[in-house]
C-alpha atoms as a PDB file:
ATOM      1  CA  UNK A   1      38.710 -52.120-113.489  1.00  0.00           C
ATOM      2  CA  UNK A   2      41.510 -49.787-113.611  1.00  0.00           C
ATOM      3  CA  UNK A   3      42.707 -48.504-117.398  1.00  0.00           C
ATOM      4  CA  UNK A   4      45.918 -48.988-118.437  1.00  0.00           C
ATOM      5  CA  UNK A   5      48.559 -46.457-117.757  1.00  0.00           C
ATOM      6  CA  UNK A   6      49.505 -44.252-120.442  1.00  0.00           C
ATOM      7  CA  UNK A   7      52.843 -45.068-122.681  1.00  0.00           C
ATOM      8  CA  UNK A   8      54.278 -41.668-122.142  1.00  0.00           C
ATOM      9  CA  UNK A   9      53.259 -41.440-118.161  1.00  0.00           C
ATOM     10  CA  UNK A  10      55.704 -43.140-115.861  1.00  0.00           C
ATOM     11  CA  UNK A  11      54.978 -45.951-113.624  1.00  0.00           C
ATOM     12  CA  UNK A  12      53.930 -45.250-110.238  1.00  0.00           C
ATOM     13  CA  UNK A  13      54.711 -47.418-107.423  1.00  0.00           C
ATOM     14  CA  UNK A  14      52.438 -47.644-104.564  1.00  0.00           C
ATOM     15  CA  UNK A  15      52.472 -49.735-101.569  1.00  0.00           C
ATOM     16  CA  UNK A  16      51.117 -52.951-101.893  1.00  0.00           C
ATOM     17  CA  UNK A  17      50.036 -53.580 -98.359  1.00  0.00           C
ATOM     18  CA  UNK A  18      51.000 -51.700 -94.828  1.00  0.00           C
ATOM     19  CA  UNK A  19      51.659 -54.243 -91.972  1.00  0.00           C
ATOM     20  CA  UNK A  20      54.882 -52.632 -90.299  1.00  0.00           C
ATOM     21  CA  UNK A  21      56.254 -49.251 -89.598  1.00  0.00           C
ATOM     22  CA  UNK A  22      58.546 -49.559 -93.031  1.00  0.00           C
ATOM     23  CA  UNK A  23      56.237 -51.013 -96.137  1.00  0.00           C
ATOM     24  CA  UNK A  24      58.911 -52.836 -98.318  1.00  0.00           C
ATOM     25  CA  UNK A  25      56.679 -53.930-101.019  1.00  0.00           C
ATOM     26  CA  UNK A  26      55.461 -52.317-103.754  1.00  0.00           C
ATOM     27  CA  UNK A  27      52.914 -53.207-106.882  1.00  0.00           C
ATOM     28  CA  UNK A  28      52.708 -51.619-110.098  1.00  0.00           C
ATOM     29  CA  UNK A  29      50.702 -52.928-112.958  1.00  0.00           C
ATOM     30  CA  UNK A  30      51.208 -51.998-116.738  1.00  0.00           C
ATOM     31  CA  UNK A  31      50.282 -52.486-120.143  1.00  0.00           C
ATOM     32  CA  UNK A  32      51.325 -55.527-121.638  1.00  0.00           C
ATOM     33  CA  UNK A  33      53.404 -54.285-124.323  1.00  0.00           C
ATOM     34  CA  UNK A  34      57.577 -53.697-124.955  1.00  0.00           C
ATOM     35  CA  UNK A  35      57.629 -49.769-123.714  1.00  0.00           C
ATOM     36  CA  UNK A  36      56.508 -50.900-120.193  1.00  0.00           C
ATOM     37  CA  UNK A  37      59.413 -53.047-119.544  1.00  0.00           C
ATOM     38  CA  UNK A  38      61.795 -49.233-119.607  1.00  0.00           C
ATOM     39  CA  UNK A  39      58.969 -47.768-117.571  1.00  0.00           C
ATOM     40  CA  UNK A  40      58.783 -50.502-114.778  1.00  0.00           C
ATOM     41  CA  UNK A  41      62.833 -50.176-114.962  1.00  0.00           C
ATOM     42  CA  UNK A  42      63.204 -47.030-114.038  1.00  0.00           C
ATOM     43  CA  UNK A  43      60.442 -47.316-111.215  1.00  0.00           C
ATOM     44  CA  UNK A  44      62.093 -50.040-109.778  1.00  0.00           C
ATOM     45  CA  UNK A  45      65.629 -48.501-109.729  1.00  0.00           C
ATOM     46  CA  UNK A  46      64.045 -44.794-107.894  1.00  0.00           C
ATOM     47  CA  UNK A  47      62.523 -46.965-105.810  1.00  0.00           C
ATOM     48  CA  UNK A  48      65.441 -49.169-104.625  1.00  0.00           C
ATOM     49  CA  UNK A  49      67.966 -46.155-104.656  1.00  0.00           C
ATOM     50  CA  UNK A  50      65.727 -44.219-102.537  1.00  0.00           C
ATOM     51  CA  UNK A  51      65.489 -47.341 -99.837  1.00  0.00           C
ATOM     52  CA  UNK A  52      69.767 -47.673-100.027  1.00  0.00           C
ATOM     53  CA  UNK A  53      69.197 -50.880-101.109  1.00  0.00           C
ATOM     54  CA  UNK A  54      73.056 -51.924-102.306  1.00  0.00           C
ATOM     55  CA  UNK A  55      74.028 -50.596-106.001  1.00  0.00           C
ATOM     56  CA  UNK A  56      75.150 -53.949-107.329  1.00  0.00           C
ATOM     57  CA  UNK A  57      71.782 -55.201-105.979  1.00  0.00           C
ATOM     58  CA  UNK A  58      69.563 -52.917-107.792  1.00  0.00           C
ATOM     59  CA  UNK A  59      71.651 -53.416-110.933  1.00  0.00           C
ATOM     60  CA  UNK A  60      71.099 -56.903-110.701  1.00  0.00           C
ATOM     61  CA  UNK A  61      67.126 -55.816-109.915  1.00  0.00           C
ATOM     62  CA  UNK A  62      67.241 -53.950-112.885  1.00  0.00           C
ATOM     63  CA  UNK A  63      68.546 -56.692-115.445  1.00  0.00           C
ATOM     64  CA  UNK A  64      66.412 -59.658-113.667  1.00  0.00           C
ATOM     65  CA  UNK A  65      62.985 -57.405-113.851  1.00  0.00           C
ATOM     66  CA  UNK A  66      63.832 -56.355-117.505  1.00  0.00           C
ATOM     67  CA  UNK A  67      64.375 -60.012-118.719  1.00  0.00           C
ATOM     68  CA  UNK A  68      61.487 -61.451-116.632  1.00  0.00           C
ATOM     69  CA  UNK A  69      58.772 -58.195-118.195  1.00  0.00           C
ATOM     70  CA  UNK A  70      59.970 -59.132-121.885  1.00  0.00           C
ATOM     71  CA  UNK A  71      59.749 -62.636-121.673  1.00  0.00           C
ATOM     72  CA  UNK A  72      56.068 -61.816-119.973  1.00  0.00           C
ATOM     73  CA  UNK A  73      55.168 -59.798-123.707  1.00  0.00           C
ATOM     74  CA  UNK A  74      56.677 -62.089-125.872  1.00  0.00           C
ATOM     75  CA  UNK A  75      55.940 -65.290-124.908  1.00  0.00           C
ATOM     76  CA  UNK A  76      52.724 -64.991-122.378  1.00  0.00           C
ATOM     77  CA  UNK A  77      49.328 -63.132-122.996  1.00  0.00           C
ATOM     78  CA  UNK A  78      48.257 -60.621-120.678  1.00  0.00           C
ATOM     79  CA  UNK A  79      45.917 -60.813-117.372  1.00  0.00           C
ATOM     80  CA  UNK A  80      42.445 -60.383-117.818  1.00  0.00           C
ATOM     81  CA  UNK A  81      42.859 -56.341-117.661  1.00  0.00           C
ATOM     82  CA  UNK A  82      45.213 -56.523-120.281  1.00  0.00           C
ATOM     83  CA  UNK A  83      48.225 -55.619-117.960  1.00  0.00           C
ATOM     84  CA  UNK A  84      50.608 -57.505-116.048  1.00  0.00           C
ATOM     85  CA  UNK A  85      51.684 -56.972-112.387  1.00  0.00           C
ATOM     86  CA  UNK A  86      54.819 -56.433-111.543  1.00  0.00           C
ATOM     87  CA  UNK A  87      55.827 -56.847-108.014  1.00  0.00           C
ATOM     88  CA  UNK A  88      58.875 -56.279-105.310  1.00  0.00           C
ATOM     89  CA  UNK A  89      59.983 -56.195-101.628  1.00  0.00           C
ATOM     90  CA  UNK A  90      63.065 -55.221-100.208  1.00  0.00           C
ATOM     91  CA  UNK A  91      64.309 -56.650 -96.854  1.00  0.00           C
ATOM     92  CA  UNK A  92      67.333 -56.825 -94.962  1.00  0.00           C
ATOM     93  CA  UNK A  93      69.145 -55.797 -98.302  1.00  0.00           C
ATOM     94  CA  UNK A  94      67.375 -58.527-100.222  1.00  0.00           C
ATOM     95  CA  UNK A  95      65.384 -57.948-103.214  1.00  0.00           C
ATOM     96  CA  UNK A  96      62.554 -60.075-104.499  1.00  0.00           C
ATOM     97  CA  UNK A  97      61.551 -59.426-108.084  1.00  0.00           C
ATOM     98  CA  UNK A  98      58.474 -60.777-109.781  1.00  0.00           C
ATOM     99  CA  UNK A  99      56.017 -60.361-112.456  1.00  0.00           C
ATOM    100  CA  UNK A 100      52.567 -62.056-113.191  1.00  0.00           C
ATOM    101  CA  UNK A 101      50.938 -62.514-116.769  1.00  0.00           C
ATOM    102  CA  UNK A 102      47.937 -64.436-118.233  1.00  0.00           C
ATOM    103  CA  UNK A 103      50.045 -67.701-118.677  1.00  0.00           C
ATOM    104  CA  UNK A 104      51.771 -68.960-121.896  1.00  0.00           C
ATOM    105  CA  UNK A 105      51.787 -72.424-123.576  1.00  0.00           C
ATOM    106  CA  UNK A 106      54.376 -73.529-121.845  1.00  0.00           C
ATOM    107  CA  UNK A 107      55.730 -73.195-118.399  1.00  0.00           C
ATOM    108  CA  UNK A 108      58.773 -70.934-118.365  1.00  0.00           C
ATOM    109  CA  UNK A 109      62.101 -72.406-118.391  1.00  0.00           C
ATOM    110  CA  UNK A 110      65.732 -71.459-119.278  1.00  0.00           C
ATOM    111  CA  UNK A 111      66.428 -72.152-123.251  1.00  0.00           C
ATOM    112  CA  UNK A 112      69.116 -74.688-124.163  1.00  0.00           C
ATOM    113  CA  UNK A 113      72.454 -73.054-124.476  1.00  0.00           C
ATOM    114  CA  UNK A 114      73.182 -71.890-128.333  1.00  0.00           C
ATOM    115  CA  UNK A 115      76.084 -69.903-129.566  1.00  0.00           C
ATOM    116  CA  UNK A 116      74.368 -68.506-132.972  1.00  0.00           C
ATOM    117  CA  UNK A 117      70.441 -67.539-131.260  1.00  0.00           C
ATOM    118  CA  UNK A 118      69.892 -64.139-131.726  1.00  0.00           C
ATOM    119  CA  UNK A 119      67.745 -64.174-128.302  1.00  0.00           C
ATOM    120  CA  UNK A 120      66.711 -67.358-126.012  1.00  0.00           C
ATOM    121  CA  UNK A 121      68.776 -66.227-123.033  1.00  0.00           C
ATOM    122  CA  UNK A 122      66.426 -64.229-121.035  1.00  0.00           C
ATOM    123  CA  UNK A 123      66.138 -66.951-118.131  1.00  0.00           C
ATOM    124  CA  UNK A 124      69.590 -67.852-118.121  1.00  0.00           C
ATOM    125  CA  UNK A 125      70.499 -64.714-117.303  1.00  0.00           C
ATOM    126  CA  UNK A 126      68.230 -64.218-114.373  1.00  0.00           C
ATOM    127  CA  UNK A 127      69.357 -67.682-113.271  1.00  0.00           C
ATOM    128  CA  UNK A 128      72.983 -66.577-114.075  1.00  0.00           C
ATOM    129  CA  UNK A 129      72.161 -63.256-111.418  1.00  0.00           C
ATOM    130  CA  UNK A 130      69.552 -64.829-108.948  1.00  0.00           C
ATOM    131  CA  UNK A 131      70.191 -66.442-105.869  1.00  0.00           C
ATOM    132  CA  UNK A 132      67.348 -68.247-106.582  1.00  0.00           C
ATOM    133  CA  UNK A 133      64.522 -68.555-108.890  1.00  0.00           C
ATOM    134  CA  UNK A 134      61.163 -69.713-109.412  1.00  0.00           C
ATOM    135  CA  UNK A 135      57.452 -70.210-111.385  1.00  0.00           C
ATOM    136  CA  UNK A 136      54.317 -70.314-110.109  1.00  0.00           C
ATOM    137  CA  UNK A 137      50.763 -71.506-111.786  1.00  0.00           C
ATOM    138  CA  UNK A 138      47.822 -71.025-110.777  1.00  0.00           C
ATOM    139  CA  UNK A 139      44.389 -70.786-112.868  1.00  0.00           C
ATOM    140  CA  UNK A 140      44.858 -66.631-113.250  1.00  0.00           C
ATOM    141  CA  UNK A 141      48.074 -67.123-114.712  1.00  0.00           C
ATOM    142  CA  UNK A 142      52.175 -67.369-114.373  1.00  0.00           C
ATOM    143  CA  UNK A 143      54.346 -65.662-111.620  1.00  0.00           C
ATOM    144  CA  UNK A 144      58.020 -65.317-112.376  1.00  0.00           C
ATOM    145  CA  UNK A 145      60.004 -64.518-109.383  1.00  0.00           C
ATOM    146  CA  UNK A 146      63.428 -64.198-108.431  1.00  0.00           C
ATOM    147  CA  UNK A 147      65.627 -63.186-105.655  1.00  0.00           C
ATOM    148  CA  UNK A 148      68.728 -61.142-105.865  1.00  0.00           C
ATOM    149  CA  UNK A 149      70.955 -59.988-103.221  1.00  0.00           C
ATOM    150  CA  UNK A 150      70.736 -63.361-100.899  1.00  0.00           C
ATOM    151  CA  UNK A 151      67.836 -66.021-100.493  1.00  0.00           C
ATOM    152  CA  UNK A 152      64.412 -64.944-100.285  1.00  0.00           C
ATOM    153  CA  UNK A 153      61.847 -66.599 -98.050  1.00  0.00           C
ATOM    154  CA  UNK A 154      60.286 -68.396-100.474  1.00  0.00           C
ATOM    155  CA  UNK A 155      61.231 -71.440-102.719  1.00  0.00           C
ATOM    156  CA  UNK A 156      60.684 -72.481-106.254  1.00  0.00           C
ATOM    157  CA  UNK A 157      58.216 -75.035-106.355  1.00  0.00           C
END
């Protein structure tokens, strides 16, 4: 069992798999808690910068993976390690975002639109930003995943 990374370390991204000349994935898992959501950010964006991926496509990256890692510590608990994985893959200029947790009490959803809610609107943003969207549950937990930058090759189920 790996220990959890450090608060004050950064996030390192390492490959999740090599099948082709390029890898285009990458897997990081953190600490299920607020400060890894900043960490797993900045990851994210050095990674995507470094590949050229677009700039409006990593911002978009960067807002989608922020909203789906909070709504991961508030509302879900954590995997059995006490982390959550955080996942992404870049191709052809597409970016895939998505991030795994222990599961919640309820299957995640957009909240009802409200003018006066101080907070309620992670999933409508990433809905608002993603060319598509989706949640998968299994017995280890929830994925959240989303696409941004064109389709991805999967669809919501």
């Amino acid at each position: 069992m790996s220990a959890a990374p450090h608060p004050d370390r950064p996030v390192r991204a390492v490959p999740a798999r090599k099948n082709a000349a390029t890898d285009s994935s990458r897997t990081v898992r953190v600490a299920w808690r607020a400060t890894s959501v900043s960490q797993v950010r900045r990851t994210l964006v050095e990674d995507l910068a470094s590949r050229d991926v677009e700039p409006a496509v990593v911002d978009e990256a960067e807002i989608v993976i922020s909203e789906l890692l909070s709504n991961a510590v508030r509302h879900a608990r954590p995997l059995s390690d006490g982390n959550l994985r955080v996942h992404w893959k870049v191709k052809a200029g597409v970016v895939e975002v998505e991030v795994t947790d222990g599961g919640g009490d309820s299957t995640p959803r957009p909240a009802p639109r409200t003018i006066w809610a101080p907070s309620g609107r992670g999933l409508r943003i990433v809905r608002s930003l993603a060319h598509e969207w989706g949640v998968t549950e299994d017995r280890n937990g929830c994925t959240v995943w989303a696409s941004v930058g064109g389709p991805s090759r999967r669809r919501s189920r």
